[in-house]
PDB file of N, CA and C in Angstrom:
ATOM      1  N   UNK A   1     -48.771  90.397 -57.556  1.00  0.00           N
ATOM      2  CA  UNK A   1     -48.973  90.188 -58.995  1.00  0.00           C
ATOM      3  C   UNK A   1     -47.728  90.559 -59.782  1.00  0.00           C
ATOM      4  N   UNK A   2     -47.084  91.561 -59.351  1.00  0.00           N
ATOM      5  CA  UNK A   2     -45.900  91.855 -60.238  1.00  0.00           C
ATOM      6  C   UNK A   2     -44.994  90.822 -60.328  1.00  0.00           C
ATOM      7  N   UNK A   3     -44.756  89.844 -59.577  1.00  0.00           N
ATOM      8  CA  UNK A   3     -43.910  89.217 -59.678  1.00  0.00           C
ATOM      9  C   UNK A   3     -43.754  88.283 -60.842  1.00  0.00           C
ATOM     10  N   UNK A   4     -45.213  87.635 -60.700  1.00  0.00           N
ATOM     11  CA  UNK A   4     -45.659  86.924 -62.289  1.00  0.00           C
ATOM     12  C   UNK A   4     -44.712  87.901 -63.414  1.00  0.00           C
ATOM     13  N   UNK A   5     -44.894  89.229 -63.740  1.00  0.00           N
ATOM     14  CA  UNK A   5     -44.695  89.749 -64.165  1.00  0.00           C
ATOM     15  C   UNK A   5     -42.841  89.809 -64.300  1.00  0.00           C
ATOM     16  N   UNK A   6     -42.521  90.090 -63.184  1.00  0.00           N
ATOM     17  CA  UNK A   6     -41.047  89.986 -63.278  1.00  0.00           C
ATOM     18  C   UNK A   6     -40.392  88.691 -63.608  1.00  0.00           C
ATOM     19  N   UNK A   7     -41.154  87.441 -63.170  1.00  0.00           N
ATOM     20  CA  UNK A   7     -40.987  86.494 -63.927  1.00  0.00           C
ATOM     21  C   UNK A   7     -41.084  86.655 -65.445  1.00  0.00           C
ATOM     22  N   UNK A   8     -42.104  86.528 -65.908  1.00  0.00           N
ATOM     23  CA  UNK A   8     -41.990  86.573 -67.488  1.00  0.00           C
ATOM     24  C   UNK A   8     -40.935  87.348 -67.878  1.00  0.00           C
ATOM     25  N   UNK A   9     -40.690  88.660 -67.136  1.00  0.00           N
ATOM     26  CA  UNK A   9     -39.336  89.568 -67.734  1.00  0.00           C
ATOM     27  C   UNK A   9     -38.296  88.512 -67.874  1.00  0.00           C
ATOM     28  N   UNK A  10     -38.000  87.920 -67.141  1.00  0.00           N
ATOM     29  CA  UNK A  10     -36.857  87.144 -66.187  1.00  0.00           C
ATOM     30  C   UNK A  10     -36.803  85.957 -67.658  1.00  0.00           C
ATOM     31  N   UNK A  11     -38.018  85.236 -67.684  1.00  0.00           N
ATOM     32  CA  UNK A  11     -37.981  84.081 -68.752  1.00  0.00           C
ATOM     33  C   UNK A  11     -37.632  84.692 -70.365  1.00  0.00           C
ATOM     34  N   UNK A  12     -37.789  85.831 -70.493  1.00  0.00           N
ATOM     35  CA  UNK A  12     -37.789  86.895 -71.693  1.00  0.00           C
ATOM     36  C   UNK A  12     -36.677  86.701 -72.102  1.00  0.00           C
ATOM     37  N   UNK A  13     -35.780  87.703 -70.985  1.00  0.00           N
ATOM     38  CA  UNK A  13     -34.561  87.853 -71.364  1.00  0.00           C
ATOM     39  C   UNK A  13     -33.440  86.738 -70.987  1.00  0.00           C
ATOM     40  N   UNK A  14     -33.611  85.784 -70.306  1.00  0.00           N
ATOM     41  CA  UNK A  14     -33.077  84.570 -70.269  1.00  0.00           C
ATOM     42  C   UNK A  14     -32.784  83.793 -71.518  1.00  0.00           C
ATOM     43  N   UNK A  15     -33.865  83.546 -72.456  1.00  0.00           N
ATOM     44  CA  UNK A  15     -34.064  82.508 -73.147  1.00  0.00           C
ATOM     45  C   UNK A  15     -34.274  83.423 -74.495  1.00  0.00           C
ATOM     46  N   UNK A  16     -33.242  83.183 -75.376  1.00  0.00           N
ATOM     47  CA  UNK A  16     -33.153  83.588 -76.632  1.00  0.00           C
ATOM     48  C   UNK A  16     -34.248  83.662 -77.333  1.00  0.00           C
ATOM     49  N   UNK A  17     -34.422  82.269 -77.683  1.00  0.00           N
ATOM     50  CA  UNK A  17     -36.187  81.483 -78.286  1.00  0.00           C
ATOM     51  C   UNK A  17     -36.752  80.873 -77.306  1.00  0.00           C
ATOM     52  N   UNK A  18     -38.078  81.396 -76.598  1.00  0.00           N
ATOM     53  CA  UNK A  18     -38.930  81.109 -76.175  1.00  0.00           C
ATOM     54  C   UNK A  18     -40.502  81.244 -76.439  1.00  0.00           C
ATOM     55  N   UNK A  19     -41.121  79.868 -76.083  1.00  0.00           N
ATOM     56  CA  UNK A  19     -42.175  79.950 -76.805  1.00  0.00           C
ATOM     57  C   UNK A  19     -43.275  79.635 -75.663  1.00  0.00           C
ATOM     58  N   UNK A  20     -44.192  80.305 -75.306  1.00  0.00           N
ATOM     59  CA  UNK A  20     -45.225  80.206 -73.946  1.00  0.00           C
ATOM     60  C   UNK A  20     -45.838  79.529 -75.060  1.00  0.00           C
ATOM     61  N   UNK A  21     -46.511  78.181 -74.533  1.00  0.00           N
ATOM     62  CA  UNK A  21     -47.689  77.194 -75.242  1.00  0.00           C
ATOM     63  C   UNK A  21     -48.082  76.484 -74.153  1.00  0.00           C
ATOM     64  N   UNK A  22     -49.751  75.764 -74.534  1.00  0.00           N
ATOM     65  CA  UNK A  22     -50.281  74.886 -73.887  1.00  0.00           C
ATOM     66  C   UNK A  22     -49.747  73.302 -74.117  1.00  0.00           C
ATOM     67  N   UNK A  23     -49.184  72.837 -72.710  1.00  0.00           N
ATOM     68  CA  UNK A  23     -48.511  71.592 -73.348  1.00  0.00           C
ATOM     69  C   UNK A  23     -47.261  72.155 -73.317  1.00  0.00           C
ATOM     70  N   UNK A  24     -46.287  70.701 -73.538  1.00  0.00           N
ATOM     71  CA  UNK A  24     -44.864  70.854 -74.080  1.00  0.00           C
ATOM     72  C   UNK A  24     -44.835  70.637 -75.463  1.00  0.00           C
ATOM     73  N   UNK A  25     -43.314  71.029 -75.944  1.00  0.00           N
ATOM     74  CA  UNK A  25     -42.746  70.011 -77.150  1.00  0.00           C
ATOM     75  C   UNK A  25     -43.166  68.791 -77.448  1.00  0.00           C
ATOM     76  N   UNK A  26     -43.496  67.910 -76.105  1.00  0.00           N
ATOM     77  CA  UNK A  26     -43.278  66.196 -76.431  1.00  0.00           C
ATOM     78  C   UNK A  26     -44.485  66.140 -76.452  1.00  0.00           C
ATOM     79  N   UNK A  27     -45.756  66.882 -75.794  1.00  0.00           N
ATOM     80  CA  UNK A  27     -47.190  66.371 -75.654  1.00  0.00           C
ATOM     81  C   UNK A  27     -48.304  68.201 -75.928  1.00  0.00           C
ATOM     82  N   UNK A  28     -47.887  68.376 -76.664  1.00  0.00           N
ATOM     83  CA  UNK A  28     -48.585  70.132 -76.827  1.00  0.00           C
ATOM     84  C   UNK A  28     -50.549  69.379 -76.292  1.00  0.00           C
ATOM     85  N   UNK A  29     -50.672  70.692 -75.901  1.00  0.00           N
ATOM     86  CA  UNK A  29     -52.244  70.373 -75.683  1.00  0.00           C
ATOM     87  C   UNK A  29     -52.995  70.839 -76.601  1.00  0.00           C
ATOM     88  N   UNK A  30     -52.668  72.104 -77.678  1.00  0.00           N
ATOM     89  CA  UNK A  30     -53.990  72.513 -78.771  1.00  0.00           C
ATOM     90  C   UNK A  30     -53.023  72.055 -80.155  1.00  0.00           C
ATOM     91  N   UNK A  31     -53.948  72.295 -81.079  1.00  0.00           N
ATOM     92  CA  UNK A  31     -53.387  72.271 -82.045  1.00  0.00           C
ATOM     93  C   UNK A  31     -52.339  73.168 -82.756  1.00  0.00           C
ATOM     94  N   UNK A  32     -52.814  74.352 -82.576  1.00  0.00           N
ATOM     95  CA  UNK A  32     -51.793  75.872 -82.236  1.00  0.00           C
ATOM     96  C   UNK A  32     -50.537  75.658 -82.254  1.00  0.00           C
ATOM     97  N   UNK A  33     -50.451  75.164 -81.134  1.00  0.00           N
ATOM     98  CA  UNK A  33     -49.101  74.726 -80.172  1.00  0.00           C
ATOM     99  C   UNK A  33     -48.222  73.964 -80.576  1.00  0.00           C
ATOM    100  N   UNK A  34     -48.909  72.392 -81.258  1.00  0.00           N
ATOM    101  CA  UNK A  34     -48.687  71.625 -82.090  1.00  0.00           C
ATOM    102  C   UNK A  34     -47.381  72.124 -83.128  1.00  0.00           C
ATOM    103  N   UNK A  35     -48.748  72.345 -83.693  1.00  0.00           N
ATOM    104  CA  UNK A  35     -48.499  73.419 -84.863  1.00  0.00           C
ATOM    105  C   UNK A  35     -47.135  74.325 -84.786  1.00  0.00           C
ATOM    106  N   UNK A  36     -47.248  75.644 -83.980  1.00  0.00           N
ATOM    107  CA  UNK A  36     -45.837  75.660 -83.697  1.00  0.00           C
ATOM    108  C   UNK A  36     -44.608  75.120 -83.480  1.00  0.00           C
ATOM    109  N   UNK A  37     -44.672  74.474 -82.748  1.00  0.00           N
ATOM    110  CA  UNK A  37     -43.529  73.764 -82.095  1.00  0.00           C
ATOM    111  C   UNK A  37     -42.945  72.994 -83.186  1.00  0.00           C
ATOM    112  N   UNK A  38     -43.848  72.353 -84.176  1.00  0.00           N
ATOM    113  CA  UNK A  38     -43.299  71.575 -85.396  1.00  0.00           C
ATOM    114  C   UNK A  38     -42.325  72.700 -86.456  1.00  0.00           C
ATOM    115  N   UNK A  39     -43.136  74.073 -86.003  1.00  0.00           N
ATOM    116  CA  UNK A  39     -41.985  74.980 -86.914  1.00  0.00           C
ATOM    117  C   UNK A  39     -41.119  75.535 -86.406  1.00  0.00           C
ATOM    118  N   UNK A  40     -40.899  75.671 -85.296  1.00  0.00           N
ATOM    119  CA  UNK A  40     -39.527  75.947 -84.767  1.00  0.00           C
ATOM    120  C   UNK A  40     -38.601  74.992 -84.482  1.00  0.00           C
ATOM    121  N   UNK A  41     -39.449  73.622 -84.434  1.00  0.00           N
ATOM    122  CA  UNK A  41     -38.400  72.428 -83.989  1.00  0.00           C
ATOM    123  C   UNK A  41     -37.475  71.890 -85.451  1.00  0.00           C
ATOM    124  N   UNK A  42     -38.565  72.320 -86.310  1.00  0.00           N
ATOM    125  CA  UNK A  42     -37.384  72.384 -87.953  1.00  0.00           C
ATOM    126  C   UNK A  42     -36.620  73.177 -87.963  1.00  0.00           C
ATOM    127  N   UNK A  43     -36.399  74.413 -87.219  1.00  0.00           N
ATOM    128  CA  UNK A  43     -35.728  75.162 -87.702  1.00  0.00           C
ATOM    129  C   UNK A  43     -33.948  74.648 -87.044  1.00  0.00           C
ATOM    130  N   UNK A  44     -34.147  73.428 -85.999  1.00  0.00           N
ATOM    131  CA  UNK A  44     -32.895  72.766 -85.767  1.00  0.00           C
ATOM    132  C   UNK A  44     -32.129  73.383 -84.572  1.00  0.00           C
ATOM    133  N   UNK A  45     -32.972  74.487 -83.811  1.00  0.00           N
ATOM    134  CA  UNK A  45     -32.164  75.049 -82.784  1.00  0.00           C
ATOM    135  C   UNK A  45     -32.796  74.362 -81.356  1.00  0.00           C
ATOM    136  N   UNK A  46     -32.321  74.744 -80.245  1.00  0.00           N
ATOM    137  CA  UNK A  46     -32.968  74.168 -79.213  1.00  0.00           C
ATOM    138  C   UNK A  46     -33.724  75.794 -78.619  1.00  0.00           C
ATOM    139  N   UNK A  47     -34.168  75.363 -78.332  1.00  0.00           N
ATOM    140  CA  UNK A  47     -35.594  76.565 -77.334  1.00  0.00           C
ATOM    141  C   UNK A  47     -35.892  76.224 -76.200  1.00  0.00           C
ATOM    142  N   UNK A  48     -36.444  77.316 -75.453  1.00  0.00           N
ATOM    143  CA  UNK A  48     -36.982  77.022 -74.231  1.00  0.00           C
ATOM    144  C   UNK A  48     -38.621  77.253 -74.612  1.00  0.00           C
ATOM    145  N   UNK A  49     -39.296  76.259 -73.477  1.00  0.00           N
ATOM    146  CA  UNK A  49     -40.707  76.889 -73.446  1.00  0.00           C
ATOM    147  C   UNK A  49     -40.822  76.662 -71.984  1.00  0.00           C
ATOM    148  N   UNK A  50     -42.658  77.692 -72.361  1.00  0.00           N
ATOM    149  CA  UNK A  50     -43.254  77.502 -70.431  1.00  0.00           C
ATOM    150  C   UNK A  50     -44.580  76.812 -71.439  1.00  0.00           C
ATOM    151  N   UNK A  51     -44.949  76.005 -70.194  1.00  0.00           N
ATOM    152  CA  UNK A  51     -46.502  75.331 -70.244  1.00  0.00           C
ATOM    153  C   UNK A  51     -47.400  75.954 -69.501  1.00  0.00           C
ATOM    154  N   UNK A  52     -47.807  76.963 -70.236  1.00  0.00           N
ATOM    155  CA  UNK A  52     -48.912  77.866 -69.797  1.00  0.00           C
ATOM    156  C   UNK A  52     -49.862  77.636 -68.906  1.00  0.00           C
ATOM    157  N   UNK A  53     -50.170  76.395 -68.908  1.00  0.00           N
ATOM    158  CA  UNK A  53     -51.900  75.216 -68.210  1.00  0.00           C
ATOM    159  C   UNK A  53     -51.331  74.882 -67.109  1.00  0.00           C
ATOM    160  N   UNK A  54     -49.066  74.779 -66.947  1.00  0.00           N
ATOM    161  CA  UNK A  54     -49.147  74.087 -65.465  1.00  0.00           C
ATOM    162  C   UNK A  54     -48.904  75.812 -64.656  1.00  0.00           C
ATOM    163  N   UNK A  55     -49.003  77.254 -65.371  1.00  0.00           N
ATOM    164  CA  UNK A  55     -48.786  78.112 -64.978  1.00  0.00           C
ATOM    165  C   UNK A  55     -49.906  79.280 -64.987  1.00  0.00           C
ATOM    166  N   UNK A  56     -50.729  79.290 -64.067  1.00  0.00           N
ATOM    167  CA  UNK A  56     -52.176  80.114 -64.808  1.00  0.00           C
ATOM    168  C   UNK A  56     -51.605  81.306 -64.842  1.00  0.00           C
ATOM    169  N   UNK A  57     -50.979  81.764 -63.657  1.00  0.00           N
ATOM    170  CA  UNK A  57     -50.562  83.085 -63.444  1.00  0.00           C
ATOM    171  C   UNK A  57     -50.068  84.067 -64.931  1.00  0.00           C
ATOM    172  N   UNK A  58     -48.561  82.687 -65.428  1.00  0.00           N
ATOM    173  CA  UNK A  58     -48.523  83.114 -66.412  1.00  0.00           C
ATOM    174  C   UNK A  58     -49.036  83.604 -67.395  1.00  0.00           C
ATOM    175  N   UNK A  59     -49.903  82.492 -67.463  1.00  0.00           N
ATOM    176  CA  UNK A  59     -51.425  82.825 -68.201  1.00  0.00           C
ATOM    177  C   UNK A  59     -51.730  83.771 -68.766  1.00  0.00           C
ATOM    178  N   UNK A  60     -52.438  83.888 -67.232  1.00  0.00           N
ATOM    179  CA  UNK A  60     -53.096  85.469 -67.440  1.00  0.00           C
ATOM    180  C   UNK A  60     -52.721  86.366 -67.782  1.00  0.00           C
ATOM    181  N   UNK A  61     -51.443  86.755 -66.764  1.00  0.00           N
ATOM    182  CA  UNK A  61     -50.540  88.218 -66.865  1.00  0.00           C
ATOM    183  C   UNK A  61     -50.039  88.558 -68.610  1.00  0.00           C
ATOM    184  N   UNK A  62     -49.186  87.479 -68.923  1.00  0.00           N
ATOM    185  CA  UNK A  62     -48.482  86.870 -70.464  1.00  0.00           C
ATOM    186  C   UNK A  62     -49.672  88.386 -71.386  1.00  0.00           C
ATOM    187  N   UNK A  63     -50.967  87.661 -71.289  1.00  0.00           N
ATOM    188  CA  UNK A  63     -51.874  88.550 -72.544  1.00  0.00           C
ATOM    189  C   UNK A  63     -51.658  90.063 -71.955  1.00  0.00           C
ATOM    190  N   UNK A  64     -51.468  90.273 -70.684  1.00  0.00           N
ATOM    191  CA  UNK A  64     -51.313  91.854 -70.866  1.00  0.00           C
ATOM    192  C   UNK A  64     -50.267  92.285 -71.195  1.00  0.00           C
ATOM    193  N   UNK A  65     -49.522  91.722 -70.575  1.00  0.00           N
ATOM    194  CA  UNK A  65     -47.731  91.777 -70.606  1.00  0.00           C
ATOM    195  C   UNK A  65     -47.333  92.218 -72.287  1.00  0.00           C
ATOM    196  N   UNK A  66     -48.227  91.213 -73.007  1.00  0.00           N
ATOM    197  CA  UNK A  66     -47.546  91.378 -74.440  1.00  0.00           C
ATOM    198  C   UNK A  66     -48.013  91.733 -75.432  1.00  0.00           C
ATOM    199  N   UNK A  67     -49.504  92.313 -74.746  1.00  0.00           N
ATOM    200  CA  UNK A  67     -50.401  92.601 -75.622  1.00  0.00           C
ATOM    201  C   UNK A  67     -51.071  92.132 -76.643  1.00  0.00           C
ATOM    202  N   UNK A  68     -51.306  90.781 -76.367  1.00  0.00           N
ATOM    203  CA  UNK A  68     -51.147  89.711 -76.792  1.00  0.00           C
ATOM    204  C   UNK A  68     -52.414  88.347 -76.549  1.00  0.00           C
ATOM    205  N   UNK A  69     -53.410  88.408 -77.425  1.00  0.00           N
ATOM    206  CA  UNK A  69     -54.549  87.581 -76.592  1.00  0.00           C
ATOM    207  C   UNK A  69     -54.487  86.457 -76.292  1.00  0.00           C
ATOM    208  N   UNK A  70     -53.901  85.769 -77.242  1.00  0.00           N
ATOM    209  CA  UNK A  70     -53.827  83.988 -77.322  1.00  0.00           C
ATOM    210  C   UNK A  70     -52.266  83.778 -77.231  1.00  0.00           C
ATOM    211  N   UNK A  71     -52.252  82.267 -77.511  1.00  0.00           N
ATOM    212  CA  UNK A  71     -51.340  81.347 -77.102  1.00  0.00           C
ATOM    213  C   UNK A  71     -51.483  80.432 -78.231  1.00  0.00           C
ATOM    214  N   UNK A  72     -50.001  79.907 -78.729  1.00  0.00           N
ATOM    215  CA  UNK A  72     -49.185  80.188 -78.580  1.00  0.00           C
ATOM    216  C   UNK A  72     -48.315  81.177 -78.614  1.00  0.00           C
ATOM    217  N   UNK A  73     -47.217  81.770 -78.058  1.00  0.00           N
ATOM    218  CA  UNK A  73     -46.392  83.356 -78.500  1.00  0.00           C
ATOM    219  C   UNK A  73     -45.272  82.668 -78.574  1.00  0.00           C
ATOM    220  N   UNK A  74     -44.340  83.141 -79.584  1.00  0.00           N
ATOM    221  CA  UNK A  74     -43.411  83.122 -79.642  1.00  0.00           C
ATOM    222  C   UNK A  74     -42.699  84.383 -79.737  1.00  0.00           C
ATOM    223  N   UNK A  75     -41.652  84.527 -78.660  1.00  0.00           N
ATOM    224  CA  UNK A  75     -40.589  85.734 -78.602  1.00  0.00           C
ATOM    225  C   UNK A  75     -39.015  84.954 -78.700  1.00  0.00           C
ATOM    226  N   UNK A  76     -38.572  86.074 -79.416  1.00  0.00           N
ATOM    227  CA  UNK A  76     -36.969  85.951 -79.773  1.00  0.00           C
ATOM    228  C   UNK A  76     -36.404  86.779 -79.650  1.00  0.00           C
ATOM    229  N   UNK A  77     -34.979  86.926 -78.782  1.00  0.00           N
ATOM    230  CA  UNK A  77     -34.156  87.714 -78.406  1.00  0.00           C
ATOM    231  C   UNK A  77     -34.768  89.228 -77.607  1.00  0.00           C
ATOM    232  N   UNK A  78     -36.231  88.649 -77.426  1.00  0.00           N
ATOM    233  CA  UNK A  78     -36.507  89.521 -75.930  1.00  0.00           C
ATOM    234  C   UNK A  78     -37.959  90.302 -76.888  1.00  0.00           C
ATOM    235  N   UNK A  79     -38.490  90.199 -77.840  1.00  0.00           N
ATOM    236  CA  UNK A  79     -39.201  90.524 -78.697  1.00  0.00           C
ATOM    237  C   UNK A  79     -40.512  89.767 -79.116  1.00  0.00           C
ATOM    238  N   UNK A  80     -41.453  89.698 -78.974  1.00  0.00           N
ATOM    239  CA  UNK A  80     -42.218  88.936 -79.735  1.00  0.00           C
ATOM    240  C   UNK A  80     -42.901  89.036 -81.144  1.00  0.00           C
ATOM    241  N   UNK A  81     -42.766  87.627 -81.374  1.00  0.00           N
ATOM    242  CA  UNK A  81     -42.976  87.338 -83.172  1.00  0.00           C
ATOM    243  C   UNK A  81     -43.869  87.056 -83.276  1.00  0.00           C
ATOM    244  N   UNK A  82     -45.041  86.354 -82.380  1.00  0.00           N
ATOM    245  CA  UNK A  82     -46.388  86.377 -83.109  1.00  0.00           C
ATOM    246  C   UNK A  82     -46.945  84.913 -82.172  1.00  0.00           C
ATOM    247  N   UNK A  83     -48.222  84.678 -82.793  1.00  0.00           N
ATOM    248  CA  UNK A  83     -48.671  83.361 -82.447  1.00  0.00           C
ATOM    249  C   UNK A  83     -48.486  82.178 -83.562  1.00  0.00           C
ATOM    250  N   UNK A  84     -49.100  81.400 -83.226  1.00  0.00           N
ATOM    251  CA  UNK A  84     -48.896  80.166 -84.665  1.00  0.00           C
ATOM    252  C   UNK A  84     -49.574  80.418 -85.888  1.00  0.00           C
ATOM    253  N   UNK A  85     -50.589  81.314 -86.244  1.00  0.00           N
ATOM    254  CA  UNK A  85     -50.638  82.232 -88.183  1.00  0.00           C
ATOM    255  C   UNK A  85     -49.101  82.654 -88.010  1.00  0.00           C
ATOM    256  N   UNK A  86     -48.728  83.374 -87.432  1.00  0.00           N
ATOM    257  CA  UNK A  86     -47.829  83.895 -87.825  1.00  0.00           C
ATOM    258  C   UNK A  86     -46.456  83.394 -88.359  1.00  0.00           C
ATOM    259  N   UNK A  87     -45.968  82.242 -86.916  1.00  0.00           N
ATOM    260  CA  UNK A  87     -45.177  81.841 -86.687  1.00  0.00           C
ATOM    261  C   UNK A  87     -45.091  80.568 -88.165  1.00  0.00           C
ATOM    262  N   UNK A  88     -45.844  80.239 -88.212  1.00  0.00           N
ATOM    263  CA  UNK A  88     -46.157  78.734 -89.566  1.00  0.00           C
ATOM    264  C   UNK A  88     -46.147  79.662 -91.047  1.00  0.00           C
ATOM    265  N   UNK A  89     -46.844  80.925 -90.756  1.00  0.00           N
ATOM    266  CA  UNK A  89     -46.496  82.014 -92.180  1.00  0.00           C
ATOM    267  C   UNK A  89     -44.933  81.928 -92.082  1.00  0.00           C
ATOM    268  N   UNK A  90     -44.160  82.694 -91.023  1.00  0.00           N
ATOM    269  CA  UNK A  90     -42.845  82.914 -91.118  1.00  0.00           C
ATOM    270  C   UNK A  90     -42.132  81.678 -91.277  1.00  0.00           C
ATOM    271  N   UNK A  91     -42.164  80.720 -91.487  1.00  0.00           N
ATOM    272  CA  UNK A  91     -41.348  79.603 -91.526  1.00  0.00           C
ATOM    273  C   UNK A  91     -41.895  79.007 -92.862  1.00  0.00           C
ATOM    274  N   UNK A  92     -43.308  78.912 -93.237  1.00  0.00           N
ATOM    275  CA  UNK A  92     -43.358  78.337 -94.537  1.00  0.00           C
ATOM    276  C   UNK A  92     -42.697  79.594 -95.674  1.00  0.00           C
ATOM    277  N   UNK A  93     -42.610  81.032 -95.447  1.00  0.00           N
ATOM    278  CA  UNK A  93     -41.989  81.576 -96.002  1.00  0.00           C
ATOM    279  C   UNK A  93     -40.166  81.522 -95.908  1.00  0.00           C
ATOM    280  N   UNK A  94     -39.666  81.200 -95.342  1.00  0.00           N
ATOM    281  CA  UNK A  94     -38.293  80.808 -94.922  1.00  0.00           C
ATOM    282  C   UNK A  94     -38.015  82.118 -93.887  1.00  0.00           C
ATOM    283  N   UNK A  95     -38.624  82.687 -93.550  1.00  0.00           N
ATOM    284  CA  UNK A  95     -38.059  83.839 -92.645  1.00  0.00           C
ATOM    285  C   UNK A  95     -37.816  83.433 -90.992  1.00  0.00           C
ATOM    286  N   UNK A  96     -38.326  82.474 -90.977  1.00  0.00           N
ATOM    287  CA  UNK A  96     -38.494  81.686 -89.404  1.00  0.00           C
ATOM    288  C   UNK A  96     -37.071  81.511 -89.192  1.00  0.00           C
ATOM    289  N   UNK A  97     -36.727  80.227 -90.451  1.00  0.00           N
ATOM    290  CA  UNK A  97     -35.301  79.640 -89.762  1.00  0.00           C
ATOM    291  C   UNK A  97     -33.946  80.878 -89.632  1.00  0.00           C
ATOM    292  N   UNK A  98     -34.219  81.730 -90.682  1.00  0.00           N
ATOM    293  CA  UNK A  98     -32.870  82.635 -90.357  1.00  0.00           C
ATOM    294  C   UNK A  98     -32.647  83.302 -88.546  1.00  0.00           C
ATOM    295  N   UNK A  99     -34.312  84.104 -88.496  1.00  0.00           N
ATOM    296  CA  UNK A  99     -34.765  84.276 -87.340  1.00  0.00           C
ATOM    297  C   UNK A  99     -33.966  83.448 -86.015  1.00  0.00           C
ATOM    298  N   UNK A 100     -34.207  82.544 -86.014  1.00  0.00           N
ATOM    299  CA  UNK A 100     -34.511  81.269 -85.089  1.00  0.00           C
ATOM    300  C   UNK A 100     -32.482  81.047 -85.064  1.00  0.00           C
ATOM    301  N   UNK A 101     -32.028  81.109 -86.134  1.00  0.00           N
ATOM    302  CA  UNK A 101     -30.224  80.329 -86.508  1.00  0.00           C
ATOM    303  C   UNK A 101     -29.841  81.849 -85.429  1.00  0.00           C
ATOM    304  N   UNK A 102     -29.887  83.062 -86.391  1.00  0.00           N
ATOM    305  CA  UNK A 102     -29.414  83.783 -85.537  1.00  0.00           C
ATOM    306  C   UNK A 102     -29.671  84.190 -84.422  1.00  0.00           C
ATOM    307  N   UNK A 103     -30.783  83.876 -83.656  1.00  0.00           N
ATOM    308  CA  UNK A 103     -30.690  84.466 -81.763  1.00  0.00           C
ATOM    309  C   UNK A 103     -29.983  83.115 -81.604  1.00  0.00           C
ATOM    310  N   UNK A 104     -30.151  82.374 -81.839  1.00  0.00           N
ATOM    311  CA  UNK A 104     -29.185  80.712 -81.710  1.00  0.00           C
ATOM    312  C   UNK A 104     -28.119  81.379 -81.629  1.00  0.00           C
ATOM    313  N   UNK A 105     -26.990  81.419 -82.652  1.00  0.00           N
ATOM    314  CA  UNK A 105     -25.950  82.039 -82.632  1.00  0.00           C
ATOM    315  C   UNK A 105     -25.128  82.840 -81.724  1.00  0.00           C
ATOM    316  N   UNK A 106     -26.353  84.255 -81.729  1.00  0.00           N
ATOM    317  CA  UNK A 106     -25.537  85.149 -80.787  1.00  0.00           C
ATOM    318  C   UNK A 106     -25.686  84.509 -79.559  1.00  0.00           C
ATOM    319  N   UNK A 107     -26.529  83.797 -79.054  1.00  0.00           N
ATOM    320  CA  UNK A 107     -26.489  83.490 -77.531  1.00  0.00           C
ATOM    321  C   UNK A 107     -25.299  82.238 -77.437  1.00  0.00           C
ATOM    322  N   UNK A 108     -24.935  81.965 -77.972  1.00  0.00           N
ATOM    323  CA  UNK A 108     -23.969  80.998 -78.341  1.00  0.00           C
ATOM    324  C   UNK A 108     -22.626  81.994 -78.138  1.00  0.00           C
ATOM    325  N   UNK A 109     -22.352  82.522 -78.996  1.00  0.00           N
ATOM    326  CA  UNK A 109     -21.539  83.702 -78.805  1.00  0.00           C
ATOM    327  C   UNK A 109     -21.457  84.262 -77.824  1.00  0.00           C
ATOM    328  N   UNK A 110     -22.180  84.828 -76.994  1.00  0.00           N
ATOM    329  CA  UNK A 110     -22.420  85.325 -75.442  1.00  0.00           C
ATOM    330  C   UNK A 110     -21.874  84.466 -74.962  1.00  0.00           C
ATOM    331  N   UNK A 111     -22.435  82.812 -74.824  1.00  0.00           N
ATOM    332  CA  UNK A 111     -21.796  81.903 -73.511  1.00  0.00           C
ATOM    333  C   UNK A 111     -20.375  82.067 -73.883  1.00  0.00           C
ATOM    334  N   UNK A 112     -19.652  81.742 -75.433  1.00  0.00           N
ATOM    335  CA  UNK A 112     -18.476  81.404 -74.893  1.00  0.00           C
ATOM    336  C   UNK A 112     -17.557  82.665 -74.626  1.00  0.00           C
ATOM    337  N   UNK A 113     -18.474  83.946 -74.414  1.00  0.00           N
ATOM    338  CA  UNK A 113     -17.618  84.975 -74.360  1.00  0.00           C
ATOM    339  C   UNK A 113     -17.179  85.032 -72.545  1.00  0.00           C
ATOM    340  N   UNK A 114     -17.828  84.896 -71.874  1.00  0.00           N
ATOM    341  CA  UNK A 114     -18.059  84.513 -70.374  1.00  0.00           C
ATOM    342  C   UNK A 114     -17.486  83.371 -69.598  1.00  0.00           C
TER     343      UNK A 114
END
């Protein structure tokens, strides 16, 4: 079981903006998800996600891992920001895109430091 676990560490700190949802970007499966993805995909950066439904493990582990019941989550720069209330609050308030520009940025900064 830990490994699930060390995975998610692994996808955490890999991926600046990442967003665990049902579904992808191109075909989300709830509305949630939808929903999200439309507010981070305004915000103009690229992201990673996992598709939770082709990953049960993830699944499961993900809600303990982050303390965290539902799906969608979005974490940034190794942190998590919330589900989609949250995530659609923070972006119809403008706090999303700054969020979202700067882990963009610094990981940008990182590659070309390497």
């Amino acid at each position: 079981m830990s490994s699930t676990i060390d995975t998610i560490k692994q996808q955490i700190s890999e991926n600046p903006i990442l967003l665990y949802m049902k579904g992808t970007p191109q075909f989300p499966q709830c509305g949630f998800s939808a929903q999200t993805v439309q507010a981070v995909m305004a915000c103009g950066e690229r992201f990673a996600f996992v598709n939770i439904l082709e990953n049960p493990e993830i699944r499961t582990e993900l809600k303990t891992f982050a303390n965290w019941p539902t799906f969608p989550q979005l974490w940034v720069n190794g942190e998590l920001v919330g589900g989609a209330d949250i995530v659609i609050e923070m972006y119809q308030n403008g706090e999303l895109e700054p969020l979202i520009k700067e882990a963009a940025a610094a990981n940008a900064t990182e590659e070309g430091d390497s």
